[in-house]
C-alpha atoms as a PDB file:
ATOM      1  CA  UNK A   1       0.000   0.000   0.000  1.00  0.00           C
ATOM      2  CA  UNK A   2       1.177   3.483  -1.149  1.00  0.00           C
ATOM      3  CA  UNK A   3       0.876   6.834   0.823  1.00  0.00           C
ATOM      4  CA  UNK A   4       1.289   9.351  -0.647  1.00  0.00           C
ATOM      5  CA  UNK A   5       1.861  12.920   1.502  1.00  0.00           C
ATOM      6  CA  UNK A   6      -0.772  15.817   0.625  1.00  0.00           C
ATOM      7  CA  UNK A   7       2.106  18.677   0.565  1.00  0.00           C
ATOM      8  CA  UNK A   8       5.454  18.925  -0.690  1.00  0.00           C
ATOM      9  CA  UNK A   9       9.004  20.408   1.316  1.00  0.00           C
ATOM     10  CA  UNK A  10      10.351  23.586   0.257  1.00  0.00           C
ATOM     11  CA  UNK A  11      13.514  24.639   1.482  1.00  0.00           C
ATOM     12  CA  UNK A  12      14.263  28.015   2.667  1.00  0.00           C
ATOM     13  CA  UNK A  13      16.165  29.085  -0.482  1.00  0.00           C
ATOM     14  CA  UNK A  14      12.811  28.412  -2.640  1.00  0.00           C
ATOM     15  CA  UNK A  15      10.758  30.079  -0.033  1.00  0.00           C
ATOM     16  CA  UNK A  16      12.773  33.286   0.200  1.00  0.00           C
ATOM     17  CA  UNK A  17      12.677  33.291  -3.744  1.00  0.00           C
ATOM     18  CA  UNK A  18       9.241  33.089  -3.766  1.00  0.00           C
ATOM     19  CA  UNK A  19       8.580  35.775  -1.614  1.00  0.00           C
ATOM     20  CA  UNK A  20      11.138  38.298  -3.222  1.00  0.00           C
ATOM     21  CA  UNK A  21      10.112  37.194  -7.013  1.00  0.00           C
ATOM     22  CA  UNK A  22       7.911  40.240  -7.850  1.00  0.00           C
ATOM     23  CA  UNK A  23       5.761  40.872  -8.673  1.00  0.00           C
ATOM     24  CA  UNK A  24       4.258  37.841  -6.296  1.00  0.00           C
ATOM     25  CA  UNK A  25       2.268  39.233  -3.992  1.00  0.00           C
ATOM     26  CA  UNK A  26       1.427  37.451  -0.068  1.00  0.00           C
ATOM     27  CA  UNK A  27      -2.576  36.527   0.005  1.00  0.00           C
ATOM     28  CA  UNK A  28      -2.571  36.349  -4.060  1.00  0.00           C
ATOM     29  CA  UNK A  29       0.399  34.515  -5.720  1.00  0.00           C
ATOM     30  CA  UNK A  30       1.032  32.444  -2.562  1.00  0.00           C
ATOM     31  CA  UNK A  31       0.356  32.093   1.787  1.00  0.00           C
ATOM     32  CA  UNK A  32       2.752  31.730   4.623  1.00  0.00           C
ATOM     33  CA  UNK A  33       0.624  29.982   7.390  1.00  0.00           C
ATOM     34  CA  UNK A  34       2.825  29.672  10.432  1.00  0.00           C
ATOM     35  CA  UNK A  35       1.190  27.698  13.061  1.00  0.00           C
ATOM     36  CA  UNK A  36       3.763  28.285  16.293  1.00  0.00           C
ATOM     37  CA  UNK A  37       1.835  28.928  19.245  1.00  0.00           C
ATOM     38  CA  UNK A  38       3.640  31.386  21.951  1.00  0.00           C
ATOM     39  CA  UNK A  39       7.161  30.508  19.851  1.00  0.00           C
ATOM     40  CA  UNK A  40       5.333  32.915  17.426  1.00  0.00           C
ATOM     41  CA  UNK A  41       6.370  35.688  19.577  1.00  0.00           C
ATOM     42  CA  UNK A  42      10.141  37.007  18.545  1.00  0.00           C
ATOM     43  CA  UNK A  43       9.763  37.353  14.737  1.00  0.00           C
ATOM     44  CA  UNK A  44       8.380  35.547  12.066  1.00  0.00           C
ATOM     45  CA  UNK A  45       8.688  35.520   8.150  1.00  0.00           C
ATOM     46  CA  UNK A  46       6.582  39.168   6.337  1.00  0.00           C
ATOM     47  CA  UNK A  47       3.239  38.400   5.631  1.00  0.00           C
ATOM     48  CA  UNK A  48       2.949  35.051   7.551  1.00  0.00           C
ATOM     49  CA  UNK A  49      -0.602  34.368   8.780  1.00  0.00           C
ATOM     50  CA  UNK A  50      -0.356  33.068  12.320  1.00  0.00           C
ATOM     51  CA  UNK A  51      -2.738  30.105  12.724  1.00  0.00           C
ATOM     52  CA  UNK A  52      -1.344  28.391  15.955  1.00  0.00           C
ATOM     53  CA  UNK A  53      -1.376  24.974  16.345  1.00  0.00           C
ATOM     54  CA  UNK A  54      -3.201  24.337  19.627  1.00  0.00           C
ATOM     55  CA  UNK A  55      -6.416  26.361  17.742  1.00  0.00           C
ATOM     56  CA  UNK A  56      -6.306  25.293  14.417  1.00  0.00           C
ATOM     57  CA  UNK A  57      -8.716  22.692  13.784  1.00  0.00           C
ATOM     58  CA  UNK A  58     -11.424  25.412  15.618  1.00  0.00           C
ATOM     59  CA  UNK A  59     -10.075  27.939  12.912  1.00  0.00           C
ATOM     60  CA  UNK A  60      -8.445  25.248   9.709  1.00  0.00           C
ATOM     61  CA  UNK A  61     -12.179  25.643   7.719  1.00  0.00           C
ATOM     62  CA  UNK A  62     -12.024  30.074   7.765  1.00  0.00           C
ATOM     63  CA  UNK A  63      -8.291  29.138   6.573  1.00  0.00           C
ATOM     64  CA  UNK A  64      -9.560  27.377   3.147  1.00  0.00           C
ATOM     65  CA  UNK A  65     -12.271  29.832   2.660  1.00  0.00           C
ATOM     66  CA  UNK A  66      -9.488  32.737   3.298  1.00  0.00           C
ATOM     67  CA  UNK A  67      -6.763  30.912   0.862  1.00  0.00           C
ATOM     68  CA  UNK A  68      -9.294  29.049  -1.541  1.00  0.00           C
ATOM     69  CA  UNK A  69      -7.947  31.076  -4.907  1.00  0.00           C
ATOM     70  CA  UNK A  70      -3.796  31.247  -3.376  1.00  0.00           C
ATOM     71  CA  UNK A  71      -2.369  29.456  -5.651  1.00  0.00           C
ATOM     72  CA  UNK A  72       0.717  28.226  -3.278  1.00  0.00           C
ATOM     73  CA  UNK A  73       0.283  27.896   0.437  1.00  0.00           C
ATOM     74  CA  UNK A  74       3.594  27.151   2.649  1.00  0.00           C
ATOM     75  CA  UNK A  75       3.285  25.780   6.403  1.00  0.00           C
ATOM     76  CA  UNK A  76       5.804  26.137   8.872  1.00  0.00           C
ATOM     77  CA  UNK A  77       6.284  26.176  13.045  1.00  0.00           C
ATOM     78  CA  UNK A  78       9.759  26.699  14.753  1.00  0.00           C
ATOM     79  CA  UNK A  79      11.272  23.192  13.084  1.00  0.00           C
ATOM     80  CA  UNK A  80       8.418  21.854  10.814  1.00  0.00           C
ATOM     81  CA  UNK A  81       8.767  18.575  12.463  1.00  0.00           C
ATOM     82  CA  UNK A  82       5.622  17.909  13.823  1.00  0.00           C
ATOM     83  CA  UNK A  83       2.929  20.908  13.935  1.00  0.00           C
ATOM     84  CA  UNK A  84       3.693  21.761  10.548  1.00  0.00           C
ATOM     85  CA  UNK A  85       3.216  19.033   8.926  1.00  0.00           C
ATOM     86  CA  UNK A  86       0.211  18.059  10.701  1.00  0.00           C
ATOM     87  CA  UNK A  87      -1.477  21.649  10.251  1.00  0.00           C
ATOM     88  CA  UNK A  88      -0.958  21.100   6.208  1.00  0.00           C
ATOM     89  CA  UNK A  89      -1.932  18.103   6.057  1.00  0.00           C
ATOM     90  CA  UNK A  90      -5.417  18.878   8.408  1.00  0.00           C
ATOM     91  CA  UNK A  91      -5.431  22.004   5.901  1.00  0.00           C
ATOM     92  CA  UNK A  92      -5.712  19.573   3.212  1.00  0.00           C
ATOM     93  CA  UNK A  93      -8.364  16.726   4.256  1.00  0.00           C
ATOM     94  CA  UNK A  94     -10.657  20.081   4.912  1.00  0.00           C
ATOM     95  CA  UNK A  95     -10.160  21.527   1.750  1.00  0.00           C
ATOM     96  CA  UNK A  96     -10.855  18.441  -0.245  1.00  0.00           C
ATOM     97  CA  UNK A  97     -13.708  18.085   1.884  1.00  0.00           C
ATOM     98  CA  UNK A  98     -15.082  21.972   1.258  1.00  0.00           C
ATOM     99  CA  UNK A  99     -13.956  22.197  -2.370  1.00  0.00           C
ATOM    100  CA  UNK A 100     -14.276  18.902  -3.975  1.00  0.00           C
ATOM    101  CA  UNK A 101     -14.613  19.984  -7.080  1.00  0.00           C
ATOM    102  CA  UNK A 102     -11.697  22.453  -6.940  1.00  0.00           C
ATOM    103  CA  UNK A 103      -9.410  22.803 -10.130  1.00  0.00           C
ATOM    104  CA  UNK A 104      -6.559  23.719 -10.571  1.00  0.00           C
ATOM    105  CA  UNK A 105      -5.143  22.140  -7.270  1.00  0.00           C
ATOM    106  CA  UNK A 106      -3.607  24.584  -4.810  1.00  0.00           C
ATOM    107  CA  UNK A 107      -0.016  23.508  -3.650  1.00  0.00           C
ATOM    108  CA  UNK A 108       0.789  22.838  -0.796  1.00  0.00           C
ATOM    109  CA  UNK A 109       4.145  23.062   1.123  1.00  0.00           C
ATOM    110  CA  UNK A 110       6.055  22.468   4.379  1.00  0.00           C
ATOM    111  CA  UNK A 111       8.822  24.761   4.920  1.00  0.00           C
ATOM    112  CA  UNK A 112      12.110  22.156   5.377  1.00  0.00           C
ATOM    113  CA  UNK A 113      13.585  23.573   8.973  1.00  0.00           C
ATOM    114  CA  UNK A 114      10.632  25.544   9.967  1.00  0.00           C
ATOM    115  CA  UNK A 115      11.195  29.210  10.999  1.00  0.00           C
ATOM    116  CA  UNK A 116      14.694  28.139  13.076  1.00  0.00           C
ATOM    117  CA  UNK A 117      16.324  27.045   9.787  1.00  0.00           C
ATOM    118  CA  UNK A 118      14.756  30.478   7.904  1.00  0.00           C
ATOM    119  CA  UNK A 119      15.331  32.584  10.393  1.00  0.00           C
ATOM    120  CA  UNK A 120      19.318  31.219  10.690  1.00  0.00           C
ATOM    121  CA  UNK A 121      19.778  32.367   7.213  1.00  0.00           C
ATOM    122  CA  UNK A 122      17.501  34.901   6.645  1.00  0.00           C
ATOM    123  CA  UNK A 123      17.583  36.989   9.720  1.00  0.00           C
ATOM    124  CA  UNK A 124      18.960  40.079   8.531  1.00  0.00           C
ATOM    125  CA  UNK A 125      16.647  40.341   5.285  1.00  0.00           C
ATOM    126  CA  UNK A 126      13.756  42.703   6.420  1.00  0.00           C
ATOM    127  CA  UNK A 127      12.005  41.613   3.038  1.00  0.00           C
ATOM    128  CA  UNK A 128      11.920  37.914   4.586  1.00  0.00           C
ATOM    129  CA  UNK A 129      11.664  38.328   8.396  1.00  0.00           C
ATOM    130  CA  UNK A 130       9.988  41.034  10.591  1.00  0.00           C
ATOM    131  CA  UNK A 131       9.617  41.487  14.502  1.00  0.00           C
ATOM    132  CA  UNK A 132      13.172  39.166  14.489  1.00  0.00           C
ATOM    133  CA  UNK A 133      14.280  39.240  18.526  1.00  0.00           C
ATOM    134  CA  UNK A 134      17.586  37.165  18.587  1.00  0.00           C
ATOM    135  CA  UNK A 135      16.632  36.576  22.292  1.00  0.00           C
ATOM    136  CA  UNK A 136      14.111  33.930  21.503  1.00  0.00           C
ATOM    137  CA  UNK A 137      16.525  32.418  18.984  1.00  0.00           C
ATOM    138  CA  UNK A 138      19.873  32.150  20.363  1.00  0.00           C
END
């Protein structure tokens, strides 16, 4: 028996590309949807929609209706090990459920790393992180 995951990785590199290829625009060409709960606090990457984890299946059906035309939607939390993952892939049994008839597909992603691996390299690049505090990163 195959299983096959309903998102894809993408690394930081293809992220940060993403967001800097203009003229993409956050909420139209593509979604950050970071679901860290207090670890939100200290910076997180522009434009990222904070849907924390310990809420999100009261709040995952607003999400689809909010992102149902984004063509690209990324999930992260702080190492996109566990909440992550599990947020996108909640994100996408409700979507299939709420828009089964929904074509083109919208992508979906898990951020490699989570915000600790973006944030390491991409910490001093106010077009990719805002609200950085090294204090609740080193």
């Amino acid at each position: 028996m195959s299983f096959s995951l309903p998102f894809k990785y993408i690394t930081a590199d293809e992220l940060a590309q993403m967001i800097k290829s203009k003229p993409a625009s956050a909420l139209k060409d593509y979604a950050v949807v970071d679901v860290r709960d207090s670890d939100f606090t200290g910076g997180n990457i522009v434009s990222a929609l904070n849907y924390p984890s310990d809420t999100f299946h009261a709040t995952v059906d607003e999400l689809v209706k909010k992102l149902e035309p984004v063509p690209k939607v990324v999930f992260h939390c702080a190492l996109s090990q566990a909440r992550g993952p599990k947020a996108a892939r909640i994100y996408a049994e409700t979507r299939s459920h709420q828009l089964p008839d929904q074509t083109p597909t919208q992508e979906i992603f898990v951020l490699r790393d989570g915000f600790s691996g973006f944030q390491s390299k991409y910490r001093h690049d106010p077009e990719l992180i805002e609200k950085f505090n090294k204090y609740y990163h080193d």
